[in-house]
Protein backbone atom coordinates (compact mmCIF):
# COMPACT_ATOMS: atom_id res chain seq x y z
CA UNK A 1 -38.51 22.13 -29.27
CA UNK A 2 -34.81 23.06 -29.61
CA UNK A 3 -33.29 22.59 -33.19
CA UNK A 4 -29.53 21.82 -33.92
CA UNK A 5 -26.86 21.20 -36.10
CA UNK A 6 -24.96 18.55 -33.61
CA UNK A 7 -26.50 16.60 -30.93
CA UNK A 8 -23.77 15.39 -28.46
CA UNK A 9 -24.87 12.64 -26.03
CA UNK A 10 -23.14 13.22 -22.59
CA UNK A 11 -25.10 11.72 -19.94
CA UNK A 12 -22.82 8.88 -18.78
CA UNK A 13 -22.52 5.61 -18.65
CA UNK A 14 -26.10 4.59 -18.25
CA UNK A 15 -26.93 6.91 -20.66
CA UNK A 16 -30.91 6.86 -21.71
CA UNK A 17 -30.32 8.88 -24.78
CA UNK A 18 -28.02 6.57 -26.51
CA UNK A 19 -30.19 3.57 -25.59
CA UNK A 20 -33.27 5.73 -27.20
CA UNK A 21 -31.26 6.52 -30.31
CA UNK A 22 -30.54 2.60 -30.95
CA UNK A 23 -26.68 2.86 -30.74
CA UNK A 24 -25.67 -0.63 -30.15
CA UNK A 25 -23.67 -0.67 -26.87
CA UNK A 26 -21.33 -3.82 -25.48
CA UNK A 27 -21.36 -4.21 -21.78
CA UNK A 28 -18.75 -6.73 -19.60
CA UNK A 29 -19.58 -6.92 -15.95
CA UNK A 30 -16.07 -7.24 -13.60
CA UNK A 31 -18.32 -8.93 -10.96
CA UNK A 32 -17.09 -5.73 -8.61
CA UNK A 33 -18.50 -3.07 -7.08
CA UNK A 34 -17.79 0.52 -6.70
CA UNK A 35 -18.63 2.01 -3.31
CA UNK A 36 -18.22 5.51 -3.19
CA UNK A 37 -18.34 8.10 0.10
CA UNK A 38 -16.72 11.22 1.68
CA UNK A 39 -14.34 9.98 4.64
CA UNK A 40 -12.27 12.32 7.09
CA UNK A 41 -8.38 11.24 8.25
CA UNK A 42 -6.22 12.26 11.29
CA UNK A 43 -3.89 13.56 8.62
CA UNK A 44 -4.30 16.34 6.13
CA UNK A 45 -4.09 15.30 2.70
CA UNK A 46 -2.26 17.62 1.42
CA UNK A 47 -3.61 17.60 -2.28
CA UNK A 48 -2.25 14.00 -3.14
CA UNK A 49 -4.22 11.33 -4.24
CA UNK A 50 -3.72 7.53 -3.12
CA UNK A 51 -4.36 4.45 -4.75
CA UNK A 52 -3.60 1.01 -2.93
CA UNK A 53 -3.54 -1.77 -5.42
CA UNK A 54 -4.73 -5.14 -3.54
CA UNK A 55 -5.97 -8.22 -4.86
CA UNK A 56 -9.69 -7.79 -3.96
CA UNK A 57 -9.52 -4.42 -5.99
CA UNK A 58 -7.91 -1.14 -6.07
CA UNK A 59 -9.06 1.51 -3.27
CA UNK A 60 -8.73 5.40 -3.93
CA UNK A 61 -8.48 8.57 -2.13
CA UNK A 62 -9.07 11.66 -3.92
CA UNK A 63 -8.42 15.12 -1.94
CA UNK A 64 -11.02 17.28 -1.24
CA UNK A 65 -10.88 21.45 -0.17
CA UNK A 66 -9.20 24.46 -1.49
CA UNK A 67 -5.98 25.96 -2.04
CA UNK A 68 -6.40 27.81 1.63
CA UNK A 69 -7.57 24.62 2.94
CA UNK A 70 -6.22 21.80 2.38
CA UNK A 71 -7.86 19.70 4.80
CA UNK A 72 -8.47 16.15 5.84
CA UNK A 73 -11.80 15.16 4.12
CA UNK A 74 -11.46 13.13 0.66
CA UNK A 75 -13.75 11.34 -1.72
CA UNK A 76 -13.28 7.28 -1.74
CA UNK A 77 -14.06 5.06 -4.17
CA UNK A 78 -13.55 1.31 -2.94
CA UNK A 79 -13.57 -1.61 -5.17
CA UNK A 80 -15.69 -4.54 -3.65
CA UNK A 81 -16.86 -7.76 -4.85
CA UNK A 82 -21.17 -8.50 -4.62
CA UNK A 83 -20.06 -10.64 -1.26
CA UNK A 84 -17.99 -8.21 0.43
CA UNK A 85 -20.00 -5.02 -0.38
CA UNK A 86 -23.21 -6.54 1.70
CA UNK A 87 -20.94 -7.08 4.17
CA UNK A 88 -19.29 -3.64 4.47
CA UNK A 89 -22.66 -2.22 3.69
CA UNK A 90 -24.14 -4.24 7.01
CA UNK A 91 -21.10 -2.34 9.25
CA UNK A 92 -21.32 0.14 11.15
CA UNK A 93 -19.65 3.42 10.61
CA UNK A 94 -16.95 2.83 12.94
CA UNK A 95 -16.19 -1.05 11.61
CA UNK A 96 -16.39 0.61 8.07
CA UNK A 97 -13.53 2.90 9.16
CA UNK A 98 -11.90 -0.06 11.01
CA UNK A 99 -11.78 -2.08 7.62
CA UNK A 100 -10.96 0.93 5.40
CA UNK A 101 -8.15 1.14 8.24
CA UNK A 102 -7.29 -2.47 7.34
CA UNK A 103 -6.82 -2.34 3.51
CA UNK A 104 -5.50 0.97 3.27
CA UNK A 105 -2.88 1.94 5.85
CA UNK A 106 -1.82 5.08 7.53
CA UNK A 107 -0.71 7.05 4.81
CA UNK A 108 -3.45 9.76 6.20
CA UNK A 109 -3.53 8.77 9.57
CA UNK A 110 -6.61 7.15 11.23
CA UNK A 111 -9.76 7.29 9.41
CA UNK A 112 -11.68 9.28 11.43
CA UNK A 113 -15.66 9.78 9.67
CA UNK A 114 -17.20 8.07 6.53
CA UNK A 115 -20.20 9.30 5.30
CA UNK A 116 -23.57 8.20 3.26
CA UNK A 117 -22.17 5.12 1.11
CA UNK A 118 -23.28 4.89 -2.95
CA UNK A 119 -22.29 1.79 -4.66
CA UNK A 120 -22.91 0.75 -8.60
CA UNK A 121 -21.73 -2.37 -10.19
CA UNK A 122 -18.26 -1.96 -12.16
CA UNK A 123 -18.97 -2.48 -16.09
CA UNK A 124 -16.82 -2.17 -19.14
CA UNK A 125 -19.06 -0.51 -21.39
CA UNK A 126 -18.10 0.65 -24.89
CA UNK A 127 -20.19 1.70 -28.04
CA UNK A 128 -17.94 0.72 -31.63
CA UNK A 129 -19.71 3.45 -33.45
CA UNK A 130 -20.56 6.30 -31.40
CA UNK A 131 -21.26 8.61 -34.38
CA UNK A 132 -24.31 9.13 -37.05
CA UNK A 133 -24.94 11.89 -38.95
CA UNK A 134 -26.05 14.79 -36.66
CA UNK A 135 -24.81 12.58 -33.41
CA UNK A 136 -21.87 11.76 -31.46
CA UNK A 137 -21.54 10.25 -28.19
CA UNK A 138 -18.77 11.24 -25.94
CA UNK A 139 -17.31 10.42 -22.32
CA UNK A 140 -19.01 7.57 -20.92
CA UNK A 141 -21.75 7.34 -22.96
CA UNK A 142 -19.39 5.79 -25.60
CA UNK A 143 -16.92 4.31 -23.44
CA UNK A 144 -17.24 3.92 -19.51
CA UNK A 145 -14.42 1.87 -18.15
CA UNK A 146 -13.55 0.47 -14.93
CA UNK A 147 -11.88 3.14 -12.58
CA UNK A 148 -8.80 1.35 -11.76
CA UNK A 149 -6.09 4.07 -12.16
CA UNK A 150 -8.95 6.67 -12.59
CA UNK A 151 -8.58 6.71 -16.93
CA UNK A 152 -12.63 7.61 -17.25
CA UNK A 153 -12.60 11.22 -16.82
CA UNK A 154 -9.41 12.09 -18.43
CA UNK A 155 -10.05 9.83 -21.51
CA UNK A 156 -13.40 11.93 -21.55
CA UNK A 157 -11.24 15.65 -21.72
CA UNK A 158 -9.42 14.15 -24.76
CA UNK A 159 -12.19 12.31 -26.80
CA UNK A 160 -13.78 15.89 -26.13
CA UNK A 161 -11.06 17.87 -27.41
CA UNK A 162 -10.95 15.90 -30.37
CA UNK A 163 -14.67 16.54 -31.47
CA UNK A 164 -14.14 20.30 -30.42
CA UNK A 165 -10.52 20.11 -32.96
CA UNK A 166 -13.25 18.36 -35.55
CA UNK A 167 -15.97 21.02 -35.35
CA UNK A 168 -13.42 24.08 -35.68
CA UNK A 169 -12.08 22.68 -39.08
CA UNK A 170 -15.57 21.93 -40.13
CA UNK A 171 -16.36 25.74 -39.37
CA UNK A 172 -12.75 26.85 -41.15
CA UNK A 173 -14.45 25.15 -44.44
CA UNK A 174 -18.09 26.03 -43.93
CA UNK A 175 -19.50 22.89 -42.92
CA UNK A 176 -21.44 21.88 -40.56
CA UNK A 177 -20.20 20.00 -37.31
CA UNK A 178 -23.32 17.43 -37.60
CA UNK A 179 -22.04 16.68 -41.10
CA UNK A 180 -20.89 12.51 -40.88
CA UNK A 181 -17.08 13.09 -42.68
CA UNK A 182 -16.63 15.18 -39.17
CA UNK A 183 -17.84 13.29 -37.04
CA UNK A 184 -16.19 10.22 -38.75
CA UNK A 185 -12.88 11.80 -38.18
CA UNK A 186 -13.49 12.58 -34.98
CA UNK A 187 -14.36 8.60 -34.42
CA UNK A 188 -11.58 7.57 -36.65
CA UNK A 189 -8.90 10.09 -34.37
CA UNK A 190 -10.42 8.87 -30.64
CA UNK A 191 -10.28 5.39 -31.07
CA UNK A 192 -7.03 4.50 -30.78
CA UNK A 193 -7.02 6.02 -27.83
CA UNK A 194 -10.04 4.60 -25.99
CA UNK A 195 -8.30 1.23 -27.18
CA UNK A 196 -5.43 1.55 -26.23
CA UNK A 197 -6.87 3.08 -22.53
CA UNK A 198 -9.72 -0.42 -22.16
CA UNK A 199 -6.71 -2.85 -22.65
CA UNK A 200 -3.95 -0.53 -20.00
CA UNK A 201 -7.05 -0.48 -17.83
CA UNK A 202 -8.39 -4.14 -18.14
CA UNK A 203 -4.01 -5.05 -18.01
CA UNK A 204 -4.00 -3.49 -14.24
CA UNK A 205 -7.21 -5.72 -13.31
CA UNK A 206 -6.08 -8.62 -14.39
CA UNK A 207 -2.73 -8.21 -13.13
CA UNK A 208 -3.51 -7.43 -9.47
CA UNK A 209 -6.17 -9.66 -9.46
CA UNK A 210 -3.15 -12.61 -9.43
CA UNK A 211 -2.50 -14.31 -6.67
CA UNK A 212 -0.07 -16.38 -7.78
CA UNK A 213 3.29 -16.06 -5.49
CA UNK A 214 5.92 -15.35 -8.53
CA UNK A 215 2.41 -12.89 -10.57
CA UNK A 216 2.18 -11.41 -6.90
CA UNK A 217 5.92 -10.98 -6.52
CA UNK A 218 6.62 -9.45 -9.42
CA UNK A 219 3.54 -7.13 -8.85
CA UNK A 220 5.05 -5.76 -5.72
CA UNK A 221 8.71 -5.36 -6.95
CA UNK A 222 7.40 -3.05 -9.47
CA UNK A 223 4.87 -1.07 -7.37
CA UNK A 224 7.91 -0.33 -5.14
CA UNK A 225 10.30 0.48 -7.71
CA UNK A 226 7.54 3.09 -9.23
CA UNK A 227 7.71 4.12 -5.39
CA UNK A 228 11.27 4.95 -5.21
CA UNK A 229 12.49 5.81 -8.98
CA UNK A 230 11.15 9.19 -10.18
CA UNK A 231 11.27 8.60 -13.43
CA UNK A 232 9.68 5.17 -13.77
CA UNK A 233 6.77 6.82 -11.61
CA UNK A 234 6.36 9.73 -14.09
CA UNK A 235 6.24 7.79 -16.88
CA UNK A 236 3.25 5.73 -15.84
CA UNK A 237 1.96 9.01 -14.72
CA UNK A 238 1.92 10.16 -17.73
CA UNK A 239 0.54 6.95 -19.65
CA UNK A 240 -2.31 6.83 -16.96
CA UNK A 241 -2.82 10.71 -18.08
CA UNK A 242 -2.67 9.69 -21.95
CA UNK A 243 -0.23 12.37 -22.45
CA UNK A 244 2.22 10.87 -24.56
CA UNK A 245 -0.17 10.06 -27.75
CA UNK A 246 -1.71 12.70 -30.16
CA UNK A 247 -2.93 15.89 -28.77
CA UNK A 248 -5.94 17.94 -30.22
CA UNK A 249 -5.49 21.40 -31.83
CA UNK A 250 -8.51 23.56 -30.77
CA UNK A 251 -7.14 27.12 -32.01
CA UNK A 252 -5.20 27.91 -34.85
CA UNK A 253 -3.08 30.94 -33.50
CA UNK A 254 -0.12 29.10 -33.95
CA UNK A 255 -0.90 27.52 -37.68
CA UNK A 256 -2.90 23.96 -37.74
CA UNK A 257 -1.95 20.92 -39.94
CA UNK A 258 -4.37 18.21 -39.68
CA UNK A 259 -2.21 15.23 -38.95
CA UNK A 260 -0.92 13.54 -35.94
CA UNK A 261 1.74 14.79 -33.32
């Protein structure tokens, strides 16, 4: 048997161990689909990622290789309701390419190779107290969101950092990091956050799933104005990145005051 101060449950949305533990979880289907799979392009990639907002759900590219090869392979994760995924499922390789083709333009070129296809159903899943004493859940196993604008794993990094900022300060004063006051904090600190990133998340959904004419126009006025204006683009950059809200402390070489930035 292994014996510990903390136990953090990390093993994702699905997660077995919170289930077994009796945390109360909330789940909200989306009634989409998440098919993921490796696909190849004419075009190199170049290191950039691509997401194509449509109304039947947002499609993304994320580059795969190295710094010495840049390459033209990238992961995809395609957004499909339960009709249309048995139907793209059903294609063949080359029609899959031929529709990816379809809803996602030649910003890489022609798609040239998709491989194995994995799907799961898309579910807002979030846990309201993800702490006990001796417990705390983090990442997806206390809040796994749609990945519209890919929120997930960065959310994940900073709810992270914040338990990390909550166990040095429990070690500072000689207490443990299972005791509940930390882990408390560390709750009371992260949820803003994970609020604030379900409703920007849920707020892209339901606005490109409009297909009203004046919802839809306005929809694509903006997207292109993000396109062309530098500065409109970085800051949604950096609210998609949740940069611009607190930041955890994890070291104290520079002097720590426990308050928000």
């Amino acid at each position: 048997s292994i014996t510990a101060q903390c136990l953090i449950v990390a093993d994702g949305g699905r997660s077995g161990l919170r289930e077994k533990l009796g945390f109360q979880a909330s789940h909200r289907r989306y009634d989409q689909n998440a098919l993921i799979a490796n696909v190849s392009t004419s075009d190199s990639h170049q290191f950039s990622a691509f997401e194509r907002f449509i109304e039947a759900g947002p499609m993304a590219l994320l580059p795969h290789g190295s710094a010495l090869t840049p390459g033209h392979q990238s992961a995809l994760v395609w957004t499909l309701s339960d009709e249309e995924l048995e139907e793209v499922l059903a294609l063949s390789d080359g029609d899959k390419c031929q529709r990816l083709q379809a809803r996602f333009g030649w910003r890489l070129g022609r798609f040239t190779r998709i491989g194995e296809c994995h799907h799961y159903p898309l579910t807002l899943t979030t846990v309201d107290e993800p702490v006990r004493p001796g417990v705390a859940l983090v990442g997806n196993a206390a809040h796994a969101l749609h990945p519209v604008a890919g929120q997930g794993f960065n959310l994940a990094l900073r709810g992270l950092m914040t338990l990390v900022e909550q166990f040095r300060l429990a070690a500072e004063a000689g207490r443990s990091p299972g005791d509940f006051q930390i882990l408390r904090r560390y709750h009371e600190l992260h949820r803003p956050d994970w609020q604030q990133t379900v409703q920007f998340s849920d707020s892209l959904i339901r606005l490109f799933g409009h297909s009203t004419a004046p919802v839809a126009a306005a929809r694509d006025v903006g997207l292109v104005g993000l396109d062309l204006l530098p500065g409109a683009k970085r800051l949604f950059a950096r609210k998609a990145m949740g940069t611009g809200g607190r930041r955890a402390v994890i070291n104290n070489q520079r002097g720590y005051r426990d308050h928000d930035r």
